[in-house]
N, C-alpha and C. Protein backbone atom coordinates (compact mmCIF):
# COMPACT_ATOMS: atom_id res chain seq x y z
N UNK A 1 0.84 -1.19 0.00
CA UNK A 1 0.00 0.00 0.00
C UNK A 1 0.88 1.24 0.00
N UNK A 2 0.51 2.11 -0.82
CA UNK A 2 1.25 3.39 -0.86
C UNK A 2 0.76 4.09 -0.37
N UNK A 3 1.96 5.34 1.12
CA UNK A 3 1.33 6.00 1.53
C UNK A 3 1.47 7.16 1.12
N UNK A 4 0.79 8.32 2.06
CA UNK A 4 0.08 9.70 1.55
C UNK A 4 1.09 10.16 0.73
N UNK A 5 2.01 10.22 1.47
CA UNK A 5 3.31 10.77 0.97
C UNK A 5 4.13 10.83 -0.09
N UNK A 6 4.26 9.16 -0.37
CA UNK A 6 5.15 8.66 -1.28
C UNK A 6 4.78 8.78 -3.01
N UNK A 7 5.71 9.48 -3.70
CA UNK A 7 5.27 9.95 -4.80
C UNK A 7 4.89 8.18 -5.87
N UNK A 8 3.41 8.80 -6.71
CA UNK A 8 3.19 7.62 -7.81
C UNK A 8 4.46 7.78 -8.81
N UNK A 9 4.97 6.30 -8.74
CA UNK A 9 5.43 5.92 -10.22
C UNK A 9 4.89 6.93 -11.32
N UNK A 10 5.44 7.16 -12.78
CA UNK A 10 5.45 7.58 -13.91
C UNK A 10 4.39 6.73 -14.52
N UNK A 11 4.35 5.73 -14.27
CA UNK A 11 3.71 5.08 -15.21
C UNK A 11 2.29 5.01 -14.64
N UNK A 12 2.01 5.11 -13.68
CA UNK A 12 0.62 5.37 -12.82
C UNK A 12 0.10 6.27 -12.79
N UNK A 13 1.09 7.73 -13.52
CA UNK A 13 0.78 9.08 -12.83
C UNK A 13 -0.89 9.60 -13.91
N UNK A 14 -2.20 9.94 -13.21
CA UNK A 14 -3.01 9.91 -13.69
C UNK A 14 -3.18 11.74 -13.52
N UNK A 15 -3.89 11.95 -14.98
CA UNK A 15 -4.06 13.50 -15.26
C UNK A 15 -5.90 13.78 -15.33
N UNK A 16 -6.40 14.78 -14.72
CA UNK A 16 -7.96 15.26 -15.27
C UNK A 16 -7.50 16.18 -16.65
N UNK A 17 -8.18 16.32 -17.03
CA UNK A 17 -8.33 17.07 -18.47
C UNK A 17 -9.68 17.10 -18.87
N UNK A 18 -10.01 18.58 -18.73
CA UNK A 18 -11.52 19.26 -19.27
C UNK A 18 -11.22 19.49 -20.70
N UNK A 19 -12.54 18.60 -21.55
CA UNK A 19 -12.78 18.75 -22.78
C UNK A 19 -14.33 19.08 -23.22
N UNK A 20 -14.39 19.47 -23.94
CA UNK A 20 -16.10 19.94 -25.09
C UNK A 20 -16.27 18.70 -25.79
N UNK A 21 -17.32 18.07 -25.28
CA UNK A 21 -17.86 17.53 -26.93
C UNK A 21 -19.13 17.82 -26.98
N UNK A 22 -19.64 18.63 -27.94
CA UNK A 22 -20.61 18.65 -28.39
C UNK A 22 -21.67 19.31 -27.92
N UNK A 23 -20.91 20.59 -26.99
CA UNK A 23 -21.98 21.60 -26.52
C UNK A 23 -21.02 20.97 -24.69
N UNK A 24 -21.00 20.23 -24.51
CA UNK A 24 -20.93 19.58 -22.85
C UNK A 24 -19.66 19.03 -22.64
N UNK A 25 -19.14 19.77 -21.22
CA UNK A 25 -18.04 19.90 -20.45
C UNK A 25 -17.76 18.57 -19.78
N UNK A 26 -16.58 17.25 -20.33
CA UNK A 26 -16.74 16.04 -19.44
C UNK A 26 -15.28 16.52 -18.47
N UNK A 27 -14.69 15.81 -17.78
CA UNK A 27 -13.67 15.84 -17.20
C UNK A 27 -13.31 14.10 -17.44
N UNK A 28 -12.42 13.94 -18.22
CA UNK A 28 -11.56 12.50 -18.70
C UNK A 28 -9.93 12.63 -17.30
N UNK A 29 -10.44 11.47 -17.01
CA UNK A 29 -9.11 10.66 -15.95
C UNK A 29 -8.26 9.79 -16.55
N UNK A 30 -6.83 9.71 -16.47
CA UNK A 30 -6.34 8.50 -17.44
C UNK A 30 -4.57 8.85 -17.04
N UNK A 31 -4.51 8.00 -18.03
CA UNK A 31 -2.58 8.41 -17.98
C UNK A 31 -2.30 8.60 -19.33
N UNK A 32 -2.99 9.15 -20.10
CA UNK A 32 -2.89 10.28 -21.06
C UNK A 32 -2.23 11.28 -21.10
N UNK A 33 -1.64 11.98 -22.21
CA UNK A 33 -1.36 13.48 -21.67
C UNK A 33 -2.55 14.33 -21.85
N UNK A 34 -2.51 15.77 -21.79
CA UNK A 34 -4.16 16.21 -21.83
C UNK A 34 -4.04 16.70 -23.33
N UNK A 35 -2.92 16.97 -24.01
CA UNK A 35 -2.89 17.18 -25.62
C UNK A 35 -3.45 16.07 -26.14
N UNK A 36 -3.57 15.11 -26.28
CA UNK A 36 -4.10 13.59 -26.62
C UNK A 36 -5.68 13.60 -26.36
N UNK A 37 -5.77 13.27 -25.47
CA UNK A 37 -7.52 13.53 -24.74
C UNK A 37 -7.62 14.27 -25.34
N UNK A 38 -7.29 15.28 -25.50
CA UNK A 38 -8.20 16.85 -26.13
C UNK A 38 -7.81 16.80 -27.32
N UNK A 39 -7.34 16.05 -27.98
CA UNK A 39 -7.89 16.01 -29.73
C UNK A 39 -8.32 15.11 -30.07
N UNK A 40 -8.37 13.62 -29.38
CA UNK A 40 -9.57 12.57 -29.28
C UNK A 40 -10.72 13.59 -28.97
N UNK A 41 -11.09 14.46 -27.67
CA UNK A 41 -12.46 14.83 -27.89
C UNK A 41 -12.95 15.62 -28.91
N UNK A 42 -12.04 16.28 -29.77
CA UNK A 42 -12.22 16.76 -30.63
C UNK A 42 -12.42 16.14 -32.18
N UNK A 43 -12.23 14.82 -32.04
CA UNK A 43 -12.49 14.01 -33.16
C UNK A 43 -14.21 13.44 -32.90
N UNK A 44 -14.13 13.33 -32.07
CA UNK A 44 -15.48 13.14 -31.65
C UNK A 44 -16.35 14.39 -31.85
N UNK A 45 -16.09 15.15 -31.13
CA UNK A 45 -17.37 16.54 -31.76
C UNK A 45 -17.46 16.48 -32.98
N UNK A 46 -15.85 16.61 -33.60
CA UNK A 46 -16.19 16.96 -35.10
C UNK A 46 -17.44 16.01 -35.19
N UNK A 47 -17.17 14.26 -35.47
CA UNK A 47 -17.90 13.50 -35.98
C UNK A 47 -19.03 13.52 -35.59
N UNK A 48 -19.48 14.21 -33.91
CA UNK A 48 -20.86 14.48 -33.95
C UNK A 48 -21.30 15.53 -34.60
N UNK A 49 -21.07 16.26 -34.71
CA UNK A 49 -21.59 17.33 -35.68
C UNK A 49 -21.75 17.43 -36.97
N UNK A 50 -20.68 16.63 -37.73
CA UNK A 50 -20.61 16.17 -38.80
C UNK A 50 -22.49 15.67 -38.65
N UNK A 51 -22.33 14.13 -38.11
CA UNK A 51 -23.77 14.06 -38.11
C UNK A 51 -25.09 14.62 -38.06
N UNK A 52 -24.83 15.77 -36.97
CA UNK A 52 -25.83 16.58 -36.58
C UNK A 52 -26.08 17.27 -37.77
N UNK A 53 -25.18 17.30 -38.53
CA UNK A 53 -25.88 18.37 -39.95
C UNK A 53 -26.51 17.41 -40.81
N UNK A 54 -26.18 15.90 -40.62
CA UNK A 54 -27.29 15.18 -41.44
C UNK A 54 -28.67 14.59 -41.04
N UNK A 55 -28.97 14.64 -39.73
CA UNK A 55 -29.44 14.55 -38.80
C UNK A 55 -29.55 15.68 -37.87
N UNK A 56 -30.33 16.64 -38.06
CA UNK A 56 -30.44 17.80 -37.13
C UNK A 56 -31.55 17.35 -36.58
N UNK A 57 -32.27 16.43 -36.64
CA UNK A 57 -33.51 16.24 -35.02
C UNK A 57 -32.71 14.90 -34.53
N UNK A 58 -31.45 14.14 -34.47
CA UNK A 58 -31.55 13.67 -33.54
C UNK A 58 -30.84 13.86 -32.02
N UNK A 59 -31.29 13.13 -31.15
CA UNK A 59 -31.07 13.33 -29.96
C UNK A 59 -29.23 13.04 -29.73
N UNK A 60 -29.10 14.10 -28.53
CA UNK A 60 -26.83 13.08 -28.55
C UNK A 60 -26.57 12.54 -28.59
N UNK A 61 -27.79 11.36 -27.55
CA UNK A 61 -27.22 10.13 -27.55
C UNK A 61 -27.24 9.51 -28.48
N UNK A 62 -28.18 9.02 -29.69
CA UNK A 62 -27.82 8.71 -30.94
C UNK A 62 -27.03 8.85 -31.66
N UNK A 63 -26.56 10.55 -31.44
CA UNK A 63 -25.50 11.34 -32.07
C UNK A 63 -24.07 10.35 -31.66
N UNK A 64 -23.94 10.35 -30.29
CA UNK A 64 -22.44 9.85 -29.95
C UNK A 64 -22.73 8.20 -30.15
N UNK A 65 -23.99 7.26 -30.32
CA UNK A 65 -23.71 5.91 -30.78
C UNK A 65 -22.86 5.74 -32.19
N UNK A 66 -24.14 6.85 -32.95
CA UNK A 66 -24.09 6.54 -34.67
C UNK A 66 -22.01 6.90 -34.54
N UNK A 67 -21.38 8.50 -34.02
CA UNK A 67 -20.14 8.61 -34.00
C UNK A 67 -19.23 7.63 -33.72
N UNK A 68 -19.38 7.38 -32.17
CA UNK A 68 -18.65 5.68 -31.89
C UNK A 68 -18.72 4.41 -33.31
N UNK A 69 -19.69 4.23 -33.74
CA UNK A 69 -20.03 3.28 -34.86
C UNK A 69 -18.83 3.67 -36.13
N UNK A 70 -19.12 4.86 -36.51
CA UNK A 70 -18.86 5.67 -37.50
C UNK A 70 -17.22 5.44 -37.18
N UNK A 71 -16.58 5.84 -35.81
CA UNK A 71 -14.86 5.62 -35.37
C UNK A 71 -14.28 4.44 -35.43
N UNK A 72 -15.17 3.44 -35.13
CA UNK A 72 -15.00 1.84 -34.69
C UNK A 72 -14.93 1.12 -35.94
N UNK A 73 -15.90 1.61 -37.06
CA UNK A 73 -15.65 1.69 -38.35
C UNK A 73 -14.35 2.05 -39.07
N UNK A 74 -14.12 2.91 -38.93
CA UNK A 74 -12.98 3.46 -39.70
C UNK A 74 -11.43 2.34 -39.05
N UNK A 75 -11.59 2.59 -37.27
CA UNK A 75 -10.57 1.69 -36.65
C UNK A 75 -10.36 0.45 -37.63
N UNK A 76 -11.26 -0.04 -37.70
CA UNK A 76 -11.55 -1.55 -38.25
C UNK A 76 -10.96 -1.75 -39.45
N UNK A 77 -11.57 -0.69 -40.03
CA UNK A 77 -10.87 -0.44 -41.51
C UNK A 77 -9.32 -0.32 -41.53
N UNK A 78 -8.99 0.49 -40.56
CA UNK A 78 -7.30 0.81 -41.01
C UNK A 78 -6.80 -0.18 -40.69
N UNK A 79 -7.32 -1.03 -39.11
CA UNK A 79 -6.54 -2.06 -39.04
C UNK A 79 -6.39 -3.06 -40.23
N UNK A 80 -7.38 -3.42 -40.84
CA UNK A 80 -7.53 -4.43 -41.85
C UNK A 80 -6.54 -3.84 -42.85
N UNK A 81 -6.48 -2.44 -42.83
CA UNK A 81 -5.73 -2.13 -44.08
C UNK A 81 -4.11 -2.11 -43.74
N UNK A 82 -3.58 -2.34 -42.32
CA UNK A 82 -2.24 -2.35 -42.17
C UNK A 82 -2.07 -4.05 -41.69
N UNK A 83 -3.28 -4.56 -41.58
CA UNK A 83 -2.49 -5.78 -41.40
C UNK A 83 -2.08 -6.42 -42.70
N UNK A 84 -2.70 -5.81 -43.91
CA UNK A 84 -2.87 -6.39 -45.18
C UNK A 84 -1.55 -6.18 -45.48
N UNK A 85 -0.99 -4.93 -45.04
CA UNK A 85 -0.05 -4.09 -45.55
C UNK A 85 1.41 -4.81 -44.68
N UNK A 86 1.61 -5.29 -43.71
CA UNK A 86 2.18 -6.01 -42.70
C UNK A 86 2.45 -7.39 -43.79
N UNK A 87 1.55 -7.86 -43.96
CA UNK A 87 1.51 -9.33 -44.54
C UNK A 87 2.66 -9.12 -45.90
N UNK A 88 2.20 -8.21 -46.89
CA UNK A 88 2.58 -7.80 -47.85
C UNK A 88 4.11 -7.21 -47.72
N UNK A 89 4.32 -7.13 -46.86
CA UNK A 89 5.77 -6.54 -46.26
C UNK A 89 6.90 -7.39 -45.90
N UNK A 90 5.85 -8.64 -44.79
CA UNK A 90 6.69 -9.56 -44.45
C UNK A 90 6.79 -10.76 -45.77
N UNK A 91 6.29 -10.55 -46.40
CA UNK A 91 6.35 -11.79 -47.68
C UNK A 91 7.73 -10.86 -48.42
N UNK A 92 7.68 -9.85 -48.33
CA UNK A 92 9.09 -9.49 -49.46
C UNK A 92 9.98 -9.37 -48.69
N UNK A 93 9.80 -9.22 -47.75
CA UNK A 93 11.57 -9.47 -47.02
C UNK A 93 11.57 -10.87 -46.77
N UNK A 94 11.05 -11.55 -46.30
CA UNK A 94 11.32 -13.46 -46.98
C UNK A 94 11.90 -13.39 -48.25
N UNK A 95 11.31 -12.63 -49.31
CA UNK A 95 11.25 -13.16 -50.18
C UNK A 95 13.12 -12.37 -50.66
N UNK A 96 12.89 -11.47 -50.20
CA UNK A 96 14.65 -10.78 -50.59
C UNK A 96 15.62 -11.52 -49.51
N UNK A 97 14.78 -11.78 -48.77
CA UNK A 97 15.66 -12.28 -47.92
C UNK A 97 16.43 -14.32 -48.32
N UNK A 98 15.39 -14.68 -49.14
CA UNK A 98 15.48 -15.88 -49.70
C UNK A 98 16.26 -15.80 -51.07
N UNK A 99 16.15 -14.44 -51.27
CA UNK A 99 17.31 -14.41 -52.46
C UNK A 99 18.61 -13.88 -52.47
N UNK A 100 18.82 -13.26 -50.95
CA UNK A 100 20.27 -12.95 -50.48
C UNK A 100 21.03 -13.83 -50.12
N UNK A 101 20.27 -15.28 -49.46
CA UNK A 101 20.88 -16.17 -49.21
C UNK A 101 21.42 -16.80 -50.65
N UNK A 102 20.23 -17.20 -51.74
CA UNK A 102 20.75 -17.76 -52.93
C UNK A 102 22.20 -17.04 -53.49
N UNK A 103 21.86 -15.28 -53.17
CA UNK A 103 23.16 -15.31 -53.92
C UNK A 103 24.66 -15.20 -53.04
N UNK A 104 24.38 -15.17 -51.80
CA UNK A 104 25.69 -15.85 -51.10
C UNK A 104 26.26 -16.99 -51.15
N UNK A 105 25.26 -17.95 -51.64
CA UNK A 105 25.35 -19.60 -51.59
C UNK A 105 26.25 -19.45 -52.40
N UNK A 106 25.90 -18.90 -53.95
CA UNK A 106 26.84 -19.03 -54.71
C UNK A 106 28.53 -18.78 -55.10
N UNK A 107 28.67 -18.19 -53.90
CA UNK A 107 29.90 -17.65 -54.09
C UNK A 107 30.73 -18.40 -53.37
């Protein structure tokens, strides 16, 4: 148990950081820095608002599902698109790598 005193580790050290999304003031806890948090919440407004102009009667909470959906989406996407890109990467260095050996063999 750590007492009153004794300073947290670096790696524990937890920050508040006040951000906007979307009209409303949250306070985010984490071991973030607060530059980070605060342009994550700002990817988020954008994308709610984005919505809100295609959707101007719906409610936030819809607003921040459809956004989450809309982020989790895209996540999904890039991952798929760097693992593709990973695969495609590690096959040519095998593959140069299977032909550096051939041409050392030869010598």
């Amino acid at each position: 148990m750590r007492r009153k005193n004794e300073a947290v580790p670096e790696a524990e050290t937890v920050t508040s950081t006040q951000v906007e999304i979307f009209g409303a003031t949250y306070v985010i806890r984490g071991g973030q820095e607060p530059e980070y948090l605060t342009e994550l919440a700002a990817q988020v407004d954008h994308r709610m608002r984005e919505l809100a102009g295609h959707l101007p009667n719906a409610e936030t909470g819809r607003l921040a599902i459809l956004a989450a959906l809309n982020l989790a989406d895209e996540l999904s996407r890039n991952r798929r698109h760097y693992e593709g890109e990973r695969g495609e990467i590690e096959a040519r260095v095998t593959e140069l790598a299977d032909r550096l050996t051939a041409a050392l063999d030869v010598e």
